[in-house]
PDB file of N, CA and C in Angstrom:
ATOM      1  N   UNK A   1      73.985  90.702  64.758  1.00  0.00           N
ATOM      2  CA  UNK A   1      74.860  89.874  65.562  1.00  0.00           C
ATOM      3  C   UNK A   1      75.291  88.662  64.750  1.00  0.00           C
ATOM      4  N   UNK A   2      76.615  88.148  65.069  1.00  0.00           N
ATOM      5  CA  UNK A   2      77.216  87.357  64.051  1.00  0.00           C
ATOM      6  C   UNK A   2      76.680  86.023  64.999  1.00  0.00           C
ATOM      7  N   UNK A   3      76.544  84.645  64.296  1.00  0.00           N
ATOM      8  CA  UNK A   3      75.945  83.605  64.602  1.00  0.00           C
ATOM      9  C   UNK A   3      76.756  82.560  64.372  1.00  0.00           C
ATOM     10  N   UNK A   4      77.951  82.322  65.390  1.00  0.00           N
ATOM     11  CA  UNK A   4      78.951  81.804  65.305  1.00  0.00           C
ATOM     12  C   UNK A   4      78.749  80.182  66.118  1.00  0.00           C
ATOM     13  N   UNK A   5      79.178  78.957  65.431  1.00  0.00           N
ATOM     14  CA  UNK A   5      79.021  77.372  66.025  1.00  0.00           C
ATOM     15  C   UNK A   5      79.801  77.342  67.078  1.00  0.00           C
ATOM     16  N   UNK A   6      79.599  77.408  68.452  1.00  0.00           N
ATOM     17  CA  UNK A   6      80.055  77.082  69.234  1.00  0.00           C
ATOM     18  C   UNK A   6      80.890  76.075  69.633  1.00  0.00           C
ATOM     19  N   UNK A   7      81.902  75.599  69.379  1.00  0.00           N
ATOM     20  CA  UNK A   7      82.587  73.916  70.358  1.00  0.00           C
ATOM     21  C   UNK A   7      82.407  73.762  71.666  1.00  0.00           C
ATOM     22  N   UNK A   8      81.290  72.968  72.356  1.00  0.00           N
ATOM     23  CA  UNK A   8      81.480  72.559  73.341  1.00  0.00           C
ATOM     24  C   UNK A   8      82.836  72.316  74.191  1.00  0.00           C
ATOM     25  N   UNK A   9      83.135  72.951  75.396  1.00  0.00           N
ATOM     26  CA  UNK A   9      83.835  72.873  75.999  1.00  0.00           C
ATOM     27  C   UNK A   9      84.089  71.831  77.286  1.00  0.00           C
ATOM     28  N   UNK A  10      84.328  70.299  76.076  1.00  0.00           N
ATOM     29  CA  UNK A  10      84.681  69.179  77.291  1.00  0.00           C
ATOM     30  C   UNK A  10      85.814  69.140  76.892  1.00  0.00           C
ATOM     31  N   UNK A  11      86.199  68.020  77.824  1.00  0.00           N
ATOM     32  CA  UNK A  11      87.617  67.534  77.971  1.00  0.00           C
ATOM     33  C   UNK A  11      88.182  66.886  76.480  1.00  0.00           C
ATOM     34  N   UNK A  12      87.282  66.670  75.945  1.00  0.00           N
ATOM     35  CA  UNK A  12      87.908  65.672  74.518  1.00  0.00           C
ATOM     36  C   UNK A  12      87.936  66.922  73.626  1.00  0.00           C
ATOM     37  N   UNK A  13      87.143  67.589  73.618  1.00  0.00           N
ATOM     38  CA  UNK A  13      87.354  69.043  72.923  1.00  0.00           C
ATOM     39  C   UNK A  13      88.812  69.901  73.220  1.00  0.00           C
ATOM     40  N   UNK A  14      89.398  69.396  73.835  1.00  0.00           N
ATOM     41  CA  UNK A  14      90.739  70.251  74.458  1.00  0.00           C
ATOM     42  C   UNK A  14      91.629  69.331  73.803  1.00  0.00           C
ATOM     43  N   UNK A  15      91.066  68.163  74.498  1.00  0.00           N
ATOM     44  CA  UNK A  15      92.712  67.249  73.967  1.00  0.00           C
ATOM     45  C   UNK A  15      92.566  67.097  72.550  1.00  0.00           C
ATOM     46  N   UNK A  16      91.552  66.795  71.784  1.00  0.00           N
ATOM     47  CA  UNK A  16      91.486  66.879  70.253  1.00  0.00           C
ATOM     48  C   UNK A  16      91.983  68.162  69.459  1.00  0.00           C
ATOM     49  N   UNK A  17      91.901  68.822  70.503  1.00  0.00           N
ATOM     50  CA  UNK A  17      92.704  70.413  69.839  1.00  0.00           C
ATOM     51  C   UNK A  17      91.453  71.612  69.235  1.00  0.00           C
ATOM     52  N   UNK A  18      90.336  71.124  69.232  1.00  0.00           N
ATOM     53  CA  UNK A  18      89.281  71.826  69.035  1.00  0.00           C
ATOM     54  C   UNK A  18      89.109  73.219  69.252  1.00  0.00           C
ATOM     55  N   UNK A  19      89.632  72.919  70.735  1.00  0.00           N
ATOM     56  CA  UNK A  19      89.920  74.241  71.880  1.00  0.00           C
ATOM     57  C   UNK A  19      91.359  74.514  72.486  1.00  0.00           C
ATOM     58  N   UNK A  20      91.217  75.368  72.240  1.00  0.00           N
ATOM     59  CA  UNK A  20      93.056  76.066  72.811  1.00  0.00           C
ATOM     60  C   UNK A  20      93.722  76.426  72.148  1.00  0.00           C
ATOM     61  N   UNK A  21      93.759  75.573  70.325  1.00  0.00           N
ATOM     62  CA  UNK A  21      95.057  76.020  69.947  1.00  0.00           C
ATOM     63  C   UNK A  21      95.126  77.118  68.626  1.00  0.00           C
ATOM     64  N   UNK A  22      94.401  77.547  69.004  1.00  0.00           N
ATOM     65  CA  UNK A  22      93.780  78.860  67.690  1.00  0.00           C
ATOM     66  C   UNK A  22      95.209  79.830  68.154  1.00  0.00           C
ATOM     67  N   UNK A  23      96.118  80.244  67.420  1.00  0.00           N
ATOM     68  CA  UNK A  23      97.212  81.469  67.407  1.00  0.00           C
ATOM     69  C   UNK A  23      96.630  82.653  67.911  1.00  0.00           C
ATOM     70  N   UNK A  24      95.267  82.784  67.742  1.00  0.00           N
ATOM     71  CA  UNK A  24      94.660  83.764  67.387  1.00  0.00           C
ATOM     72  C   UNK A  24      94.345  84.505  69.062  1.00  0.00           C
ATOM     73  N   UNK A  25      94.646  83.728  69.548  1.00  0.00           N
ATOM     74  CA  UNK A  25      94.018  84.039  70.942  1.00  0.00           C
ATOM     75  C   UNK A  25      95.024  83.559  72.437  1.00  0.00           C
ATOM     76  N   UNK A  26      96.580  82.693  71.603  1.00  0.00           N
ATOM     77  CA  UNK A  26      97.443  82.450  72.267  1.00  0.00           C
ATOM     78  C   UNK A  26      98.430  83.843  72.752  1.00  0.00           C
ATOM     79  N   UNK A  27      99.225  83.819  73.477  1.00  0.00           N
ATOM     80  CA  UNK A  27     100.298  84.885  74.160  1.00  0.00           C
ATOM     81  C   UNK A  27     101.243  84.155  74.551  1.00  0.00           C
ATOM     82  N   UNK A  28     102.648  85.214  74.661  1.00  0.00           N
ATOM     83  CA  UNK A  28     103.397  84.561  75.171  1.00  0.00           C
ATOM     84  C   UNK A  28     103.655  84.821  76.873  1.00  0.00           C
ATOM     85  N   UNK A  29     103.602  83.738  77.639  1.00  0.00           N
ATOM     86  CA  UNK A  29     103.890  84.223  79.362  1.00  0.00           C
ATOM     87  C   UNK A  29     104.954  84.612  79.374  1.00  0.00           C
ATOM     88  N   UNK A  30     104.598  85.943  80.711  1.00  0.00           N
ATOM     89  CA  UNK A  30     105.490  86.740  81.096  1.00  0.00           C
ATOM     90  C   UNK A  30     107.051  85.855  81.797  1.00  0.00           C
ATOM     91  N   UNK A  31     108.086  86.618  81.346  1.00  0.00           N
ATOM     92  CA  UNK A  31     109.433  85.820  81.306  1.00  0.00           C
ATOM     93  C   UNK A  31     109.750  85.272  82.774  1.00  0.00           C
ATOM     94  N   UNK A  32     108.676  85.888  83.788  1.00  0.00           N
ATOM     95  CA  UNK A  32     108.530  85.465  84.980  1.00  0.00           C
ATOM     96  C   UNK A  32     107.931  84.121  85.597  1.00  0.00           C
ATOM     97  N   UNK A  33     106.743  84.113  84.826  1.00  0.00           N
ATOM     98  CA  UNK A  33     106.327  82.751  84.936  1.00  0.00           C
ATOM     99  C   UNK A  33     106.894  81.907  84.352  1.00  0.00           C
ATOM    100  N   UNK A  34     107.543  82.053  83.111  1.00  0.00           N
ATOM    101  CA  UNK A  34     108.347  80.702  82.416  1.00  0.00           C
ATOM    102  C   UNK A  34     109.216  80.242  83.476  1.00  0.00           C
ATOM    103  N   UNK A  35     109.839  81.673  83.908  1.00  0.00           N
ATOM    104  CA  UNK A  35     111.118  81.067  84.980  1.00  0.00           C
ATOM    105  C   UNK A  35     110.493  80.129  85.726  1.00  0.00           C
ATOM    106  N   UNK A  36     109.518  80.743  86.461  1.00  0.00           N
ATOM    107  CA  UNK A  36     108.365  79.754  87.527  1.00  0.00           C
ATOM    108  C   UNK A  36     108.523  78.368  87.027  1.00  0.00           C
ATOM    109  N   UNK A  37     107.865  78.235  85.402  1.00  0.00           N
ATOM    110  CA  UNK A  37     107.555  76.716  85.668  1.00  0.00           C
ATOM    111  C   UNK A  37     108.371  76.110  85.198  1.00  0.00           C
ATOM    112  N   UNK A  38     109.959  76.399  84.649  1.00  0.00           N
ATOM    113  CA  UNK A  38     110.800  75.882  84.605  1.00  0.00           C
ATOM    114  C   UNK A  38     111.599  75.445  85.415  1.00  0.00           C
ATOM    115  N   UNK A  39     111.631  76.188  86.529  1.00  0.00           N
ATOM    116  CA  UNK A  39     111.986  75.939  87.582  1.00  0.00           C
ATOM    117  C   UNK A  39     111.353  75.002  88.545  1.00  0.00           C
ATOM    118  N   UNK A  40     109.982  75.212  88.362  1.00  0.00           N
ATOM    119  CA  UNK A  40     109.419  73.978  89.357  1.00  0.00           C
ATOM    120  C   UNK A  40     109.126  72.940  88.833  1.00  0.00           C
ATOM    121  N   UNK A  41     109.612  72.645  87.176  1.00  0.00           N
ATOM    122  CA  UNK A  41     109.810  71.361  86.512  1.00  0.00           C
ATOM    123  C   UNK A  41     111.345  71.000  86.517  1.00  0.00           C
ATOM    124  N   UNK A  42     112.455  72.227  87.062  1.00  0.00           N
ATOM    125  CA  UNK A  42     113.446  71.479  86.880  1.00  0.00           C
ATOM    126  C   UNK A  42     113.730  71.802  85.279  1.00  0.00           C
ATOM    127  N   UNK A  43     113.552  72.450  84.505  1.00  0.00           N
ATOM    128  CA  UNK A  43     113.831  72.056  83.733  1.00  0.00           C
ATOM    129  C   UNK A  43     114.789  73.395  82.890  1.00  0.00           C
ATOM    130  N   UNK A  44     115.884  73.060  82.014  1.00  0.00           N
ATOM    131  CA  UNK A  44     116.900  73.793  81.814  1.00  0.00           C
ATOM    132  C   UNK A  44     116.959  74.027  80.207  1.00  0.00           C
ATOM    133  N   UNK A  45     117.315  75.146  79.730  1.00  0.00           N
ATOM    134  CA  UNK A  45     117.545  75.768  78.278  1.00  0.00           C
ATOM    135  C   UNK A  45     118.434  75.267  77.813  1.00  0.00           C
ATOM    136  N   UNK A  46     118.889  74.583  76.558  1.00  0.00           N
ATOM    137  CA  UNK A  46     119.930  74.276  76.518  1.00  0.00           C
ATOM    138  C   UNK A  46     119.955  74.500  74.468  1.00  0.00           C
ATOM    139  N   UNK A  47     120.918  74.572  73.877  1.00  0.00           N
ATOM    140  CA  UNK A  47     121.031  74.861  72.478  1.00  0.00           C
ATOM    141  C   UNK A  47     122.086  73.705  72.172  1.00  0.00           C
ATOM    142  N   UNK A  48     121.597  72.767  70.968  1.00  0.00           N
ATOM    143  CA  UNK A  48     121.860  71.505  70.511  1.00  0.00           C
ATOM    144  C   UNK A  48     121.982  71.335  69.134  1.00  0.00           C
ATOM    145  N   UNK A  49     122.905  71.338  68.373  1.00  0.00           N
ATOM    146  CA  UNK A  49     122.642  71.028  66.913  1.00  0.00           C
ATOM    147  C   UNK A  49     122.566  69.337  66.779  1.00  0.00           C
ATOM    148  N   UNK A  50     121.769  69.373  65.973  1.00  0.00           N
ATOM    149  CA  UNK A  50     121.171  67.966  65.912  1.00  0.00           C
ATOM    150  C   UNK A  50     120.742  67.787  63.820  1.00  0.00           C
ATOM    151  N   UNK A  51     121.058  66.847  63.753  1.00  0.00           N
ATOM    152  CA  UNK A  51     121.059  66.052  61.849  1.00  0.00           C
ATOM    153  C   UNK A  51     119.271  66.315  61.965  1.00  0.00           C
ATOM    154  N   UNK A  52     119.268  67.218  60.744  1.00  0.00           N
ATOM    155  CA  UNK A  52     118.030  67.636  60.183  1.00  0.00           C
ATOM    156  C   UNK A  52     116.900  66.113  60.284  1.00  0.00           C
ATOM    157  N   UNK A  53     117.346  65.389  59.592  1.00  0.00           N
ATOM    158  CA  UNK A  53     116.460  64.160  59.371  1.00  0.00           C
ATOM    159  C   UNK A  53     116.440  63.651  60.808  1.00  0.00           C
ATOM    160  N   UNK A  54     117.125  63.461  61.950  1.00  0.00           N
ATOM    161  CA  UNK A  54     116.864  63.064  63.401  1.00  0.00           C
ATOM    162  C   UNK A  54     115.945  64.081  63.585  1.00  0.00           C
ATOM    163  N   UNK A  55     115.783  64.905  63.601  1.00  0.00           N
ATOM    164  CA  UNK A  55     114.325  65.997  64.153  1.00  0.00           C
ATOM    165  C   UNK A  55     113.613  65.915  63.487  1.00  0.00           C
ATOM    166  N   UNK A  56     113.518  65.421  61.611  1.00  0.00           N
ATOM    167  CA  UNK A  56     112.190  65.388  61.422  1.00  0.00           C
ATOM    168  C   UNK A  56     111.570  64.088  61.568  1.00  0.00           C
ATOM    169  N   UNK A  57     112.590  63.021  62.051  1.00  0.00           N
ATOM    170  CA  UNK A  57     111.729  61.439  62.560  1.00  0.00           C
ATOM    171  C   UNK A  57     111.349  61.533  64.189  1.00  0.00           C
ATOM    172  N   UNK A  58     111.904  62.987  65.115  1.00  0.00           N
ATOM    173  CA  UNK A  58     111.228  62.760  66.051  1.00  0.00           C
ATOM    174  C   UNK A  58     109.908  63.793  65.654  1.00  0.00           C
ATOM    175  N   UNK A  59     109.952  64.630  64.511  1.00  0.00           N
ATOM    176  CA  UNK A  59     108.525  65.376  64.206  1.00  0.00           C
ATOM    177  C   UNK A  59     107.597  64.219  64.027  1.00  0.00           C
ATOM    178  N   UNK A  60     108.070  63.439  63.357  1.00  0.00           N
ATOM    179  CA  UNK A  60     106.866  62.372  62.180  1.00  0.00           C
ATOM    180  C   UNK A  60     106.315  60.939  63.793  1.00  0.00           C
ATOM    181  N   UNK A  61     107.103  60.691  64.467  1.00  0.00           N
ATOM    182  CA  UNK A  61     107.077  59.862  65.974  1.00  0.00           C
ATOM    183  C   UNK A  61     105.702  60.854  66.630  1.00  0.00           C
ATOM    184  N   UNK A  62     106.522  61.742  66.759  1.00  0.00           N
ATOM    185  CA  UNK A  62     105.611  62.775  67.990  1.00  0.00           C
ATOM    186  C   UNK A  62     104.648  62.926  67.267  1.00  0.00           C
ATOM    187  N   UNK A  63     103.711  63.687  66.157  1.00  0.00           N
ATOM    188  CA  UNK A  63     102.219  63.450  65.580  1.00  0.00           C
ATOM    189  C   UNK A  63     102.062  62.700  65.679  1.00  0.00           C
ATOM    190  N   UNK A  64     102.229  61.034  65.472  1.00  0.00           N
ATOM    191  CA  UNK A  64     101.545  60.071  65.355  1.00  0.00           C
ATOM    192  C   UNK A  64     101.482  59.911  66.603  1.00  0.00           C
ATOM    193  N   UNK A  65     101.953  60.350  67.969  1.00  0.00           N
ATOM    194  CA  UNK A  65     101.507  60.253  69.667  1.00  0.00           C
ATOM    195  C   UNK A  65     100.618  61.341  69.915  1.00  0.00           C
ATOM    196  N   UNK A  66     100.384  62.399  69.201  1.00  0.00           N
ATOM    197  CA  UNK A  66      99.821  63.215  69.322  1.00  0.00           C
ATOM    198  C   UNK A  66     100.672  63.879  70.743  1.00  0.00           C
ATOM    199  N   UNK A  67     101.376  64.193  70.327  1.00  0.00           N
ATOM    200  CA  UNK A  67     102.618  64.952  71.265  1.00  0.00           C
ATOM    201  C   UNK A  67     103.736  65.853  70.668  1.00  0.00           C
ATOM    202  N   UNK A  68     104.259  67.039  71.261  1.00  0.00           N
ATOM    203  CA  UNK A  68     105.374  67.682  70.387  1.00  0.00           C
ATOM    204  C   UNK A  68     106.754  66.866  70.594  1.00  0.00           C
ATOM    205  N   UNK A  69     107.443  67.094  69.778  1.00  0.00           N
ATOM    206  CA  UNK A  69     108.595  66.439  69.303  1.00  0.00           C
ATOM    207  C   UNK A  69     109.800  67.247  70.845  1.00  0.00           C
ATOM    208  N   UNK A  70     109.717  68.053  71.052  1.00  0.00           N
ATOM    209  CA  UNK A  70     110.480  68.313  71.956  1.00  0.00           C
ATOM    210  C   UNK A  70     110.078  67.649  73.275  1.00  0.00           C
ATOM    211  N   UNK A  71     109.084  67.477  73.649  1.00  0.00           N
ATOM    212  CA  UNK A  71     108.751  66.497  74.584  1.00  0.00           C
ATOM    213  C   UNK A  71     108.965  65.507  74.618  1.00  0.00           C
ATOM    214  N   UNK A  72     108.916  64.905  73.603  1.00  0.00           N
ATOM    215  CA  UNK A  72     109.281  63.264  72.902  1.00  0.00           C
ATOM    216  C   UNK A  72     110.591  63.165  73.303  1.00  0.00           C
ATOM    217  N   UNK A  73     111.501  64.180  72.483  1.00  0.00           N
ATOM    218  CA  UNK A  73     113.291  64.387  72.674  1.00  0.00           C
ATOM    219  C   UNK A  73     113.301  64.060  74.182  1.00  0.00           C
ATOM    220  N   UNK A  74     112.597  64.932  75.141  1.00  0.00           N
ATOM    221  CA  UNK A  74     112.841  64.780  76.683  1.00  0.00           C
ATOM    222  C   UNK A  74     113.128  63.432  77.031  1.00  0.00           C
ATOM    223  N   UNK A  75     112.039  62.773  76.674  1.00  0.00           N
ATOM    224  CA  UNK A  75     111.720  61.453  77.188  1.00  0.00           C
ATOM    225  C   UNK A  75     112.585  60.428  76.694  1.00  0.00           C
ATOM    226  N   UNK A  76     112.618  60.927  75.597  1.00  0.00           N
ATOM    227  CA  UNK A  76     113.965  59.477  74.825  1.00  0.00           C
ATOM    228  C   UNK A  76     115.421  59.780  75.173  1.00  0.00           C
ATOM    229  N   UNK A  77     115.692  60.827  75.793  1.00  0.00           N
ATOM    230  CA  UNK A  77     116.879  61.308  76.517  1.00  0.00           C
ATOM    231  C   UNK A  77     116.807  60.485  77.672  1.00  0.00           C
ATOM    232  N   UNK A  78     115.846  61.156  78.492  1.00  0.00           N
ATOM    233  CA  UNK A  78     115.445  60.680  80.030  1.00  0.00           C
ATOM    234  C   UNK A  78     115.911  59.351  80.189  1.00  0.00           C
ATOM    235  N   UNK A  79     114.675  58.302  79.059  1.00  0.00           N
ATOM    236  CA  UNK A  79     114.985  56.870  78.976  1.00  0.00           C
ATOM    237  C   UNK A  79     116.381  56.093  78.766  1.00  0.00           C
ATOM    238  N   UNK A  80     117.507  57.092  77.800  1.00  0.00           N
ATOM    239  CA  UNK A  80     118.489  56.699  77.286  1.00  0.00           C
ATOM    240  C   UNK A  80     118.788  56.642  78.944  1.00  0.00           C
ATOM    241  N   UNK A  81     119.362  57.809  79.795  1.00  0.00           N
ATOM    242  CA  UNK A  81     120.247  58.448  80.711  1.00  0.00           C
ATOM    243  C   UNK A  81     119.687  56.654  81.618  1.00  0.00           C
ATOM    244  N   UNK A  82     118.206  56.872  81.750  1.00  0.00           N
ATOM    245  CA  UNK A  82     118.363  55.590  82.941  1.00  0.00           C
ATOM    246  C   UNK A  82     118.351  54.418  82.500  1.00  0.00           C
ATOM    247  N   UNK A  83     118.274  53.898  81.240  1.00  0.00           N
ATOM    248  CA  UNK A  83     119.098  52.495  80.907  1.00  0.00           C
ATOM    249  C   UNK A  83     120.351  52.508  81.125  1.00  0.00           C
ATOM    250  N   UNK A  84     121.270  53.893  80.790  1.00  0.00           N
ATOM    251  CA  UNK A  84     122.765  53.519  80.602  1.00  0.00           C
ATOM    252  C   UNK A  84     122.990  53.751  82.166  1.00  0.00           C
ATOM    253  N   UNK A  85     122.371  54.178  83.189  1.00  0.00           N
ATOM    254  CA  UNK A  85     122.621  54.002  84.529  1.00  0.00           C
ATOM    255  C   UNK A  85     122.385  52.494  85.165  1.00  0.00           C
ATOM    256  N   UNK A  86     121.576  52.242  84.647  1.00  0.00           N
ATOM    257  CA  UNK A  86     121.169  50.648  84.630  1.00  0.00           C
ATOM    258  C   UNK A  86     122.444  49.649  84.466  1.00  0.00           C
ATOM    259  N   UNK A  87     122.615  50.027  83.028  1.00  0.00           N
ATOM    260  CA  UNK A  87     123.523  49.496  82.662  1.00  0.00           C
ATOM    261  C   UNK A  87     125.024  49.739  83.451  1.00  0.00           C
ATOM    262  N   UNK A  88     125.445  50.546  83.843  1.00  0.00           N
ATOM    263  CA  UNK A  88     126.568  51.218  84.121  1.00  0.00           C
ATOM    264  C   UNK A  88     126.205  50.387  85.750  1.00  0.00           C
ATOM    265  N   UNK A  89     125.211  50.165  86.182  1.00  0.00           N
ATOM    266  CA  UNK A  89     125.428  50.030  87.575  1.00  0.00           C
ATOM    267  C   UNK A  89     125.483  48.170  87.848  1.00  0.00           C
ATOM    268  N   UNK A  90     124.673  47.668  86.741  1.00  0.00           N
ATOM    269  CA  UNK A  90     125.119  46.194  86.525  1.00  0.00           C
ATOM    270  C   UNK A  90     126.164  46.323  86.410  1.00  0.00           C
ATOM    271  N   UNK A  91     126.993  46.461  85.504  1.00  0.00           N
ATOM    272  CA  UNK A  91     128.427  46.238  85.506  1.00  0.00           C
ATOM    273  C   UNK A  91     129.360  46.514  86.370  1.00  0.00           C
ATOM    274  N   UNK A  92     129.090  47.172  86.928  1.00  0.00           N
ATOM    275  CA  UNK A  92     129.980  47.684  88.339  1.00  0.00           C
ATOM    276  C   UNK A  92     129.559  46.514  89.275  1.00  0.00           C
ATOM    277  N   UNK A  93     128.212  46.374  89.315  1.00  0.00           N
ATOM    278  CA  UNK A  93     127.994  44.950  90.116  1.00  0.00           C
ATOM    279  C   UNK A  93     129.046  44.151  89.836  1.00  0.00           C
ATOM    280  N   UNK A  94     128.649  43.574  88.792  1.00  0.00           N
ATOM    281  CA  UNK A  94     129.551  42.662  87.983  1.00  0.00           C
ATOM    282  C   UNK A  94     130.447  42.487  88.484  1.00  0.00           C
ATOM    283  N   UNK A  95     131.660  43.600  88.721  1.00  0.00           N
ATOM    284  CA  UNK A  95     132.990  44.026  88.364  1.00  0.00           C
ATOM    285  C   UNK A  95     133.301  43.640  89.845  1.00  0.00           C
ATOM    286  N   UNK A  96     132.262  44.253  90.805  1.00  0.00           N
ATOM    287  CA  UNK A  96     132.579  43.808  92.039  1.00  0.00           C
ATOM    288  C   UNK A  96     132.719  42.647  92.309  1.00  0.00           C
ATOM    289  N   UNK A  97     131.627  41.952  92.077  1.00  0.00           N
ATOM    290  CA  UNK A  97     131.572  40.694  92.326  1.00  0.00           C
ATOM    291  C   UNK A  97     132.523  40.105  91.751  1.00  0.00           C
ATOM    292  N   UNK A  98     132.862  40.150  91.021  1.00  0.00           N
ATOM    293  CA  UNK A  98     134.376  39.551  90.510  1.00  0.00           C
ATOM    294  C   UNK A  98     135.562  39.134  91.197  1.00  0.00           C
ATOM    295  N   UNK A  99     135.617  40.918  91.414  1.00  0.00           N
ATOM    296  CA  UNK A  99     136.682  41.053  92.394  1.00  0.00           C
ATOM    297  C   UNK A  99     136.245  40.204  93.254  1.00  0.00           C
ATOM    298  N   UNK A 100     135.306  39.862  93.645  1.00  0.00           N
ATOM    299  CA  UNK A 100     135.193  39.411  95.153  1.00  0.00           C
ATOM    300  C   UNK A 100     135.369  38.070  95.473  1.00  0.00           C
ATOM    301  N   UNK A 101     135.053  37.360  94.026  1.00  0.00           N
ATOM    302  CA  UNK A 101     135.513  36.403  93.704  1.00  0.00           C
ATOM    303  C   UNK A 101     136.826  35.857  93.958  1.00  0.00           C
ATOM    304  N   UNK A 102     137.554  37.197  93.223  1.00  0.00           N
ATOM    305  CA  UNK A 102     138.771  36.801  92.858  1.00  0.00           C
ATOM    306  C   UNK A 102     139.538  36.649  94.469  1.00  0.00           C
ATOM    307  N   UNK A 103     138.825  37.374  95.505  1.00  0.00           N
ATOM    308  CA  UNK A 103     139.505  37.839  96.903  1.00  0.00           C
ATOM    309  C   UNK A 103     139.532  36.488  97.481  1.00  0.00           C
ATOM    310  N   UNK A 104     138.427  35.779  97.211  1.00  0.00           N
ATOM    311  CA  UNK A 104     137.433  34.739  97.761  1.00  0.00           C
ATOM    312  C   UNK A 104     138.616  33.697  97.443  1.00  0.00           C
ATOM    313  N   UNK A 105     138.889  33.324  95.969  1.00  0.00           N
ATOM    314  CA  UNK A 105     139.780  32.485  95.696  1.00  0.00           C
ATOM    315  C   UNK A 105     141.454  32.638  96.371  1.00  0.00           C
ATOM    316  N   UNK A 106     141.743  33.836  96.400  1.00  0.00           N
ATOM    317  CA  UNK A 106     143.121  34.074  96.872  1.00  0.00           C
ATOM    318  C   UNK A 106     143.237  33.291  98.389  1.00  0.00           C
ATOM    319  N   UNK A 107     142.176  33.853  99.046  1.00  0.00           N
ATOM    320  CA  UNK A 107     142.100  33.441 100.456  1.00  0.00           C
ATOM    321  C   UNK A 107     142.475  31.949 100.694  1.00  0.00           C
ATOM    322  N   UNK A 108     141.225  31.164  99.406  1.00  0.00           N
ATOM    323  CA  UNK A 108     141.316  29.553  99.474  1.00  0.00           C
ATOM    324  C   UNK A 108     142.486  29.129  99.354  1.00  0.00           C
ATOM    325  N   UNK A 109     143.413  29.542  98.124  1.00  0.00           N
ATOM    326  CA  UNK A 109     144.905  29.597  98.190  1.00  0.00           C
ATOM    327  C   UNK A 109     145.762  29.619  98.909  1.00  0.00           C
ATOM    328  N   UNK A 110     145.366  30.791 100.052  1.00  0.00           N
ATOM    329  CA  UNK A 110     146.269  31.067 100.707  1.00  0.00           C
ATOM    330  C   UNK A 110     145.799  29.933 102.434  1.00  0.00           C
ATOM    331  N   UNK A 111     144.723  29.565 102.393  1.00  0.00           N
ATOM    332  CA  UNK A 111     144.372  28.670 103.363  1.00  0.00           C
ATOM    333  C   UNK A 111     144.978  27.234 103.071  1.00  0.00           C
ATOM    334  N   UNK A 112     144.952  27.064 102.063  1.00  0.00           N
ATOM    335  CA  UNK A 112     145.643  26.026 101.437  1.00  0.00           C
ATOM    336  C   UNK A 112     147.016  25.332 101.387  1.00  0.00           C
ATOM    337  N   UNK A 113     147.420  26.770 101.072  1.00  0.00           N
ATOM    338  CA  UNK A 113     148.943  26.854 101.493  1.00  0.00           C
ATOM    339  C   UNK A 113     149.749  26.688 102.883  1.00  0.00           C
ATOM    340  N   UNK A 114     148.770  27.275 103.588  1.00  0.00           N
ATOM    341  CA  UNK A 114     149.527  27.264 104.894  1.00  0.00           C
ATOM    342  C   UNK A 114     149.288  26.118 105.437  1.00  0.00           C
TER     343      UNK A 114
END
């Protein structure tokens, strides 16, 4: 019988990568379940050409988080989309208020006048 070192199977053993990520013993899920959890993440296929050196600074980002780079991409998307909503929705504030300003003043004008 072969007399093989066991890795304890805790939680830091998983996330350190100790456990799980051997090829050797990975598969790919059936095209059914992907649908599953893509679907109940919402989440969509999409094909992107992107500048070689932008993917390998989100490769070299994502190891040093100990995270994959396509996940990373998610998130720095995600973040972009709701600053520029942020942004996009201040300014419309803005824009209103302006106007409203500007309504505000006409009125005084026109109270003025008469």
């Amino acid at each position: 019988m072969k007399n093989t070192a066991k890795i304890e199977g805790t939680a830091e053993a998983w996330e350190s990568g100790e456990l799980g990520r051997d090829p050797a013993h990975a598969k790919r899920a059936p095209k059914e379940i992907e649908q599953q959890v893509d679907d109940a993440l919402c989440l969509q296929a999409i094909s992107i050409r992107l500048n070689k050196e932008l993917i390998e600074d989100f490769k070299f980002i994502a190891k040093h988080h100990g995270i994959g780079y396509q996940p990373l991409m998610r998130d720095a998307l995600k973040r972009f989309a709701d600053a520029e909503y942020k942004r996009i929705a201040i300014q419309l504030a803005n824009e209103k208020a302006a106007e409203e300003k500007e309504r505000e003043a006409s009125r005084q004008e026109h109270k003025l006048a008469a």
